[in-house]
N, C-alpha and C. Protein backbone atom coordinates (compact mmCIF):
# COMPACT_ATOMS: atom_id res chain seq x y z
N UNK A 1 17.72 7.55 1.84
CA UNK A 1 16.91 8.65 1.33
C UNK A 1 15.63 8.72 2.18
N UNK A 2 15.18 9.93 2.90
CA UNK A 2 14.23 10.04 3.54
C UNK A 2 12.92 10.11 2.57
N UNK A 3 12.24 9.79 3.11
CA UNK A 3 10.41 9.70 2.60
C UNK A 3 9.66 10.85 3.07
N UNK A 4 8.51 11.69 2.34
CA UNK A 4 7.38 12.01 3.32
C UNK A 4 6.65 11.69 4.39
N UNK A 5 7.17 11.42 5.87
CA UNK A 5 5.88 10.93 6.96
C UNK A 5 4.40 10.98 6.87
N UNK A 6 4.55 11.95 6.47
CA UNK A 6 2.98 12.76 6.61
C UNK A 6 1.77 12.06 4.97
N UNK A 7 2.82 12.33 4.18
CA UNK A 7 2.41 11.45 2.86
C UNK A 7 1.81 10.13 3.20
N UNK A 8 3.27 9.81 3.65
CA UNK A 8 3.32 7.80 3.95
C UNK A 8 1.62 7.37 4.97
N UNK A 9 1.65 8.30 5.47
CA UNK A 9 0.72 8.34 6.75
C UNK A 9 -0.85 8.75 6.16
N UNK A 10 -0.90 9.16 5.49
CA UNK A 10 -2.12 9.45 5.09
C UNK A 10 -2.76 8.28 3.46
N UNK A 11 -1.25 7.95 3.01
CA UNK A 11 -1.51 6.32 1.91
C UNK A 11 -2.02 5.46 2.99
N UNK A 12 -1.21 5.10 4.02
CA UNK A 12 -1.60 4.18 5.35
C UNK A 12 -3.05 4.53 5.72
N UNK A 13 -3.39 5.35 5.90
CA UNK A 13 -5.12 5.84 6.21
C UNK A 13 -5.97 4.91 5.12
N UNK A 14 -5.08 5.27 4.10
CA UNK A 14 -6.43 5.00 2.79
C UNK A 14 -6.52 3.61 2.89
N UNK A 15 -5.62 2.90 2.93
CA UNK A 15 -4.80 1.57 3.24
C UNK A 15 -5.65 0.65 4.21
N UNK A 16 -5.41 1.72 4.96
CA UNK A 16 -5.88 0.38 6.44
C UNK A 16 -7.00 -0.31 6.42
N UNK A 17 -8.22 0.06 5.59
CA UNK A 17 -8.85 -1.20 5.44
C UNK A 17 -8.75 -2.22 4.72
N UNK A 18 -7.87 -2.46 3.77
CA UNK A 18 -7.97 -3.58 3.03
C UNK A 18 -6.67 -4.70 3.46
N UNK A 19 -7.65 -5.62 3.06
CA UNK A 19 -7.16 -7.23 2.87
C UNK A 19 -5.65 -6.85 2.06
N UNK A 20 -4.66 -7.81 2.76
CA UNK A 20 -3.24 -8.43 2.49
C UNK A 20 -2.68 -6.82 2.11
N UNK A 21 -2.56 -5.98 2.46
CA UNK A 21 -1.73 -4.84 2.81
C UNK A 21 -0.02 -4.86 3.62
N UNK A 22 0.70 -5.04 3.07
CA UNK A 22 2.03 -5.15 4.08
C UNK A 22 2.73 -3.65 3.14
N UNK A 23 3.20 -2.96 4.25
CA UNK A 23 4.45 -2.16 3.52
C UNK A 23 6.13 -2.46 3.74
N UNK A 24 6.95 -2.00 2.65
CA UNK A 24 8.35 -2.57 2.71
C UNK A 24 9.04 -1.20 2.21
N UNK A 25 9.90 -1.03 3.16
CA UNK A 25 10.44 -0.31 2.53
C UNK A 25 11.59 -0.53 1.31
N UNK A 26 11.43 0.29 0.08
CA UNK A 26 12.37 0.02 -0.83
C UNK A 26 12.72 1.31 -1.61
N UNK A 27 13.01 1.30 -2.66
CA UNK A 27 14.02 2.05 -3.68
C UNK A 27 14.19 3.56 -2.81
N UNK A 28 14.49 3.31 -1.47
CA UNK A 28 15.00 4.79 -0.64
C UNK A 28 13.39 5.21 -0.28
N UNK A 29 11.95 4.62 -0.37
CA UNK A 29 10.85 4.87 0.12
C UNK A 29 10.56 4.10 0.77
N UNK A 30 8.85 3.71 0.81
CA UNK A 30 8.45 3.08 1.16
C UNK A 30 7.25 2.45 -0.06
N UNK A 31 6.92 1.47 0.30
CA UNK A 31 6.29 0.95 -1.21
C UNK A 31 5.03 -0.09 -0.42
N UNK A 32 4.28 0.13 -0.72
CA UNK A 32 2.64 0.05 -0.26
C UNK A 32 2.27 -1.35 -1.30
N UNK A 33 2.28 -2.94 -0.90
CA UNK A 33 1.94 -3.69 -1.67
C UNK A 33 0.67 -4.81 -1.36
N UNK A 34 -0.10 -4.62 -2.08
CA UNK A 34 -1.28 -5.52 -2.19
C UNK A 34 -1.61 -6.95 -2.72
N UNK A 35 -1.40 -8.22 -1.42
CA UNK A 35 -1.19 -9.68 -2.31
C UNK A 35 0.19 -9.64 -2.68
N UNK A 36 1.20 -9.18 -2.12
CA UNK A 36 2.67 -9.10 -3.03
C UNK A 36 2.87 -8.52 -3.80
N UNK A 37 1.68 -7.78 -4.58
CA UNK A 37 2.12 -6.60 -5.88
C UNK A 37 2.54 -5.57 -5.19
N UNK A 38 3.39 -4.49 -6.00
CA UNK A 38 3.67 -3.51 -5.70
C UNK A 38 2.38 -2.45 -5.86
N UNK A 39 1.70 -1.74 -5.49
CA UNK A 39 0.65 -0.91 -5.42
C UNK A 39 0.82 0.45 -5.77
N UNK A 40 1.56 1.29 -4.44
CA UNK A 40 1.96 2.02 -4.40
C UNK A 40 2.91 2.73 -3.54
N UNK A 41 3.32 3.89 -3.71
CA UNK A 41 4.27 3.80 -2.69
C UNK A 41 5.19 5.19 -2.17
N UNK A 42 5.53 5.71 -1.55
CA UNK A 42 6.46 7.19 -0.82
C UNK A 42 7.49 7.30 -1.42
N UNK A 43 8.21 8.30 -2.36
CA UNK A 43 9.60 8.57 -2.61
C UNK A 43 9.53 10.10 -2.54
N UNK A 44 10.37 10.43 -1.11
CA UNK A 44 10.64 11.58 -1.03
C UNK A 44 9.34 12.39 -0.64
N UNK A 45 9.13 13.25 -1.37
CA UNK A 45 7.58 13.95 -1.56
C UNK A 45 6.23 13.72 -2.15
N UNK A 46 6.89 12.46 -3.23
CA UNK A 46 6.20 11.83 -4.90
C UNK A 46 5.39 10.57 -4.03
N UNK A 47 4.01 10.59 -4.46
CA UNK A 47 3.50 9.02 -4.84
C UNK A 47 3.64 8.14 -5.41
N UNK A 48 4.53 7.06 -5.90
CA UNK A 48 4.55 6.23 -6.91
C UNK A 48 3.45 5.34 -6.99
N UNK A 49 2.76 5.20 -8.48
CA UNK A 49 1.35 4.69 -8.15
C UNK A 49 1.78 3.54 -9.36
N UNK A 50 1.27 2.70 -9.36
CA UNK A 50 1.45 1.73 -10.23
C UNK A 50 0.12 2.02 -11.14
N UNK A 51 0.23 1.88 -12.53
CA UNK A 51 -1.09 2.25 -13.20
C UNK A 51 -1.11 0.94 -14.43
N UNK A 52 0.22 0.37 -14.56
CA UNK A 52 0.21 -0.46 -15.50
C UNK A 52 0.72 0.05 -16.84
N UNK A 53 1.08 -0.88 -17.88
CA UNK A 53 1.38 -0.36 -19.18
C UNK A 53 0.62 0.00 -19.88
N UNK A 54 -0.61 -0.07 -19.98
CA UNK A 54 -1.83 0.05 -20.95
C UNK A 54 -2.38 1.57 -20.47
N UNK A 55 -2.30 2.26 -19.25
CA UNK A 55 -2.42 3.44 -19.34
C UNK A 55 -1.37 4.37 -19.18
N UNK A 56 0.10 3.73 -18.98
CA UNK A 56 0.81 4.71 -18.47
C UNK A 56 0.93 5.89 -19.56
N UNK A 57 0.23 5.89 -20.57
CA UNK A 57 0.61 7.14 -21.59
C UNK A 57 -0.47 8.38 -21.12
N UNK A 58 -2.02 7.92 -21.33
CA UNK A 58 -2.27 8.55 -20.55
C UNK A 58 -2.55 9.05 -19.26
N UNK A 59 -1.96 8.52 -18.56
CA UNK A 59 -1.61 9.28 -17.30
C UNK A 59 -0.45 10.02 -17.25
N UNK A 60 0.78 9.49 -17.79
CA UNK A 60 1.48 11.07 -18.04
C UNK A 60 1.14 12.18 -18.41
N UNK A 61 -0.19 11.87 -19.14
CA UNK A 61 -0.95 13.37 -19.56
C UNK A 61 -1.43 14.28 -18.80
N UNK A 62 -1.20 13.80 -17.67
CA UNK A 62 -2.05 14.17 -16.31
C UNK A 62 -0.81 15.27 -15.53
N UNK A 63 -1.77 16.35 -15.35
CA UNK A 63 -0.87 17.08 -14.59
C UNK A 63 -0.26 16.48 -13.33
N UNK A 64 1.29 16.96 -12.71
CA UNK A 64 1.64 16.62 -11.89
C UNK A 64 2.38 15.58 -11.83
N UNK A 65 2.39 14.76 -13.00
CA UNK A 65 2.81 13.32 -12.99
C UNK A 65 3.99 13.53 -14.05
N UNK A 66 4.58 12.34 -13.51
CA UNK A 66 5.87 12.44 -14.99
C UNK A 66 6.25 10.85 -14.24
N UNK A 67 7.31 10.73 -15.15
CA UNK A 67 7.59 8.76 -15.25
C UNK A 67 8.60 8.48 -13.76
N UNK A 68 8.42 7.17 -13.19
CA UNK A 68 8.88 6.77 -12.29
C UNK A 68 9.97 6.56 -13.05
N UNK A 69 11.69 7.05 -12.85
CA UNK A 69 12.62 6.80 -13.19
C UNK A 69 13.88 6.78 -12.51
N UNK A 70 13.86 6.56 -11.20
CA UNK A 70 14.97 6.57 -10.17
C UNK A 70 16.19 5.77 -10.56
N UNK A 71 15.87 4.57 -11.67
CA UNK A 71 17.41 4.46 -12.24
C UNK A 71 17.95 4.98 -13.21
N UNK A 72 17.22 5.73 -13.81
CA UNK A 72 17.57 6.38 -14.67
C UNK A 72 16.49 6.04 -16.33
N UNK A 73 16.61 5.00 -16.17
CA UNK A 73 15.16 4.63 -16.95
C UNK A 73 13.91 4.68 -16.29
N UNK A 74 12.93 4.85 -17.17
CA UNK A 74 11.59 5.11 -16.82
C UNK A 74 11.30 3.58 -16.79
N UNK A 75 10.26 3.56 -15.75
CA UNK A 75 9.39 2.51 -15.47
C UNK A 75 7.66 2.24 -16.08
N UNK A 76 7.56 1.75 -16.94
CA UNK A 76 6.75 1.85 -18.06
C UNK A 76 5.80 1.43 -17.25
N UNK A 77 5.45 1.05 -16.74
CA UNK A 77 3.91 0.80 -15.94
C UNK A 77 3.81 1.71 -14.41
N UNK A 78 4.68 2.44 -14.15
CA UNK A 78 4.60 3.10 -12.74
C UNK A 78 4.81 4.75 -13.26
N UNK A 79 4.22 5.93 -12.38
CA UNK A 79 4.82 7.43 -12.25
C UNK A 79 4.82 7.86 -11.24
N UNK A 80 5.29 8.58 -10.63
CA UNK A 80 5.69 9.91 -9.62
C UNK A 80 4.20 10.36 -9.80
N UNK A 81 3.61 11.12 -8.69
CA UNK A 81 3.02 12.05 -8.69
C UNK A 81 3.28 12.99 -7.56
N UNK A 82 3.67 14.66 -7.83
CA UNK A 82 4.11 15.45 -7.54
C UNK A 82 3.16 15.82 -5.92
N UNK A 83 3.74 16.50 -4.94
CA UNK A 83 2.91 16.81 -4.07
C UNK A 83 1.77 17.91 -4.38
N UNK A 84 1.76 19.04 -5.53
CA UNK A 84 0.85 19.59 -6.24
C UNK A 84 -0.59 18.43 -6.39
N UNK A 85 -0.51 17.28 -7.13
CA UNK A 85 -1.26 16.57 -7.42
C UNK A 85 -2.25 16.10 -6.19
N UNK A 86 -1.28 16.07 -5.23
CA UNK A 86 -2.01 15.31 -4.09
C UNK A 86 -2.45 15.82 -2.33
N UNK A 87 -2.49 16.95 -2.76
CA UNK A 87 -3.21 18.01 -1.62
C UNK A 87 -4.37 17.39 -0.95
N UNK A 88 -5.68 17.92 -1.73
CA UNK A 88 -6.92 17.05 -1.46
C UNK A 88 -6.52 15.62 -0.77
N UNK A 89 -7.43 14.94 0.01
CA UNK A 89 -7.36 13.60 0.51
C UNK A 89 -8.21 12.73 -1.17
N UNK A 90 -9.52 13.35 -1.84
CA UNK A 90 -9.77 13.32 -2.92
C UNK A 90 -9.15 12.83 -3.67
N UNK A 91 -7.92 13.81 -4.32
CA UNK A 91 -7.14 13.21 -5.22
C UNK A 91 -5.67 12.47 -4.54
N UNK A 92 -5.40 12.66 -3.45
CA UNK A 92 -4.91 11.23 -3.08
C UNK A 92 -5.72 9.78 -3.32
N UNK A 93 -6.78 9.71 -2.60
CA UNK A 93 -7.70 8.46 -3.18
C UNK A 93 -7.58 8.34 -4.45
N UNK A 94 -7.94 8.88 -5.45
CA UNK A 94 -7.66 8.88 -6.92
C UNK A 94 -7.05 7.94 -6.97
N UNK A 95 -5.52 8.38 -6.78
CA UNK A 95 -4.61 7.57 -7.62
C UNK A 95 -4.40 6.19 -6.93
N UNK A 96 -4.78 6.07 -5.18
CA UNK A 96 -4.31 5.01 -5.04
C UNK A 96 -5.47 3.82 -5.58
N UNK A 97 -6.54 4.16 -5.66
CA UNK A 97 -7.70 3.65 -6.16
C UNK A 97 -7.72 3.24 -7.48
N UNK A 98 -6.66 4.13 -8.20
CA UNK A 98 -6.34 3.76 -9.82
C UNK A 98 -5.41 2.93 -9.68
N UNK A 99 -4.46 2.64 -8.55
CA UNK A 99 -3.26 1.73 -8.09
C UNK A 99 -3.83 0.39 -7.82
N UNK A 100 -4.75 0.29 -7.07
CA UNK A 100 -5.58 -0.76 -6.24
C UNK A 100 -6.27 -1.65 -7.34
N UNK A 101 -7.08 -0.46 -7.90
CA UNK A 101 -7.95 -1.32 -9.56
C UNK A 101 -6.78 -2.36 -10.47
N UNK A 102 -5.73 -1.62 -10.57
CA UNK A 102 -4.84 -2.28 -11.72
C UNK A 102 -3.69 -3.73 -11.20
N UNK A 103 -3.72 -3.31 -9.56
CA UNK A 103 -3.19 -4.14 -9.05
C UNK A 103 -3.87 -5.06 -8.86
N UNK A 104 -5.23 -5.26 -8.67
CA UNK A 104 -6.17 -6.19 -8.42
C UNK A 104 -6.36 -7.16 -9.71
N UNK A 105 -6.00 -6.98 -10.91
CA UNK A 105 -6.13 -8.18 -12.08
C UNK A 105 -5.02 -8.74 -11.45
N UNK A 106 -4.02 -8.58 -11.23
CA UNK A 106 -2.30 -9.34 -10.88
C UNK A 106 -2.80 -10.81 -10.12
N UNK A 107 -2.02 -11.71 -10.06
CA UNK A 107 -2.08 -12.74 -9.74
C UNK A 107 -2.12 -12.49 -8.63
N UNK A 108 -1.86 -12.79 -7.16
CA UNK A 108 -1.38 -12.63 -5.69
C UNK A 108 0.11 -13.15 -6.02
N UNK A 109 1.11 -12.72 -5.12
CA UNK A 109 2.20 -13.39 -4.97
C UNK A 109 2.67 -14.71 -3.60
């Protein structure tokens, strides 16, 4: 399954300064991980942002977004966000910054 370049490429911008950054590609994207957590990451057109369980309710509230569910179940701490959402470089930062915050309590791997 192909990814957004241009997407992937502009998470990588936001990316490139920080400490223990490796990307891997996975579930048919690419997946952006910090210390070994999963962060965030390219599927298709969508951002997958990791936000955690404690907000994923409201952030589905959030336009543009709906649940990370590529197996068919939803992923209770992760969502999609639509390319609508993420025009601005602005609200790209957003979310990966809301990705980065939540990933940062996680242990390192």
């Amino acid at each position: 399954m192909a990814f957004d370049q241009g997407l992937a490429e502009r998470v990588r911008g936001h990316l490139s300064d920080r400490e223990g950054v490796v990307e891997k590609k996975m579930f048919g994207g690419l997946a952006f991980m910090i210390d070994g957590n999963m962060c965030c990451g390219v599927m298709r057109d969508m951002l997958m942002v990791r936000v955690g369980p404690d907000a994923y309710d409201d952030v589905l509230a959030r336009p543009h977004t709906r649940p990370m569910d590529f197996t068919g179940r939803p992923v209770k701490s992760m969502v999609y966000v639509d390319g609508e959402g993420l025009k601005t470089d602005e609200e790209l930062s957003a979310w990966i910054e809301r990705a980065a915050a939540f990933v940062g309590t996680l242990p390192a791997k």
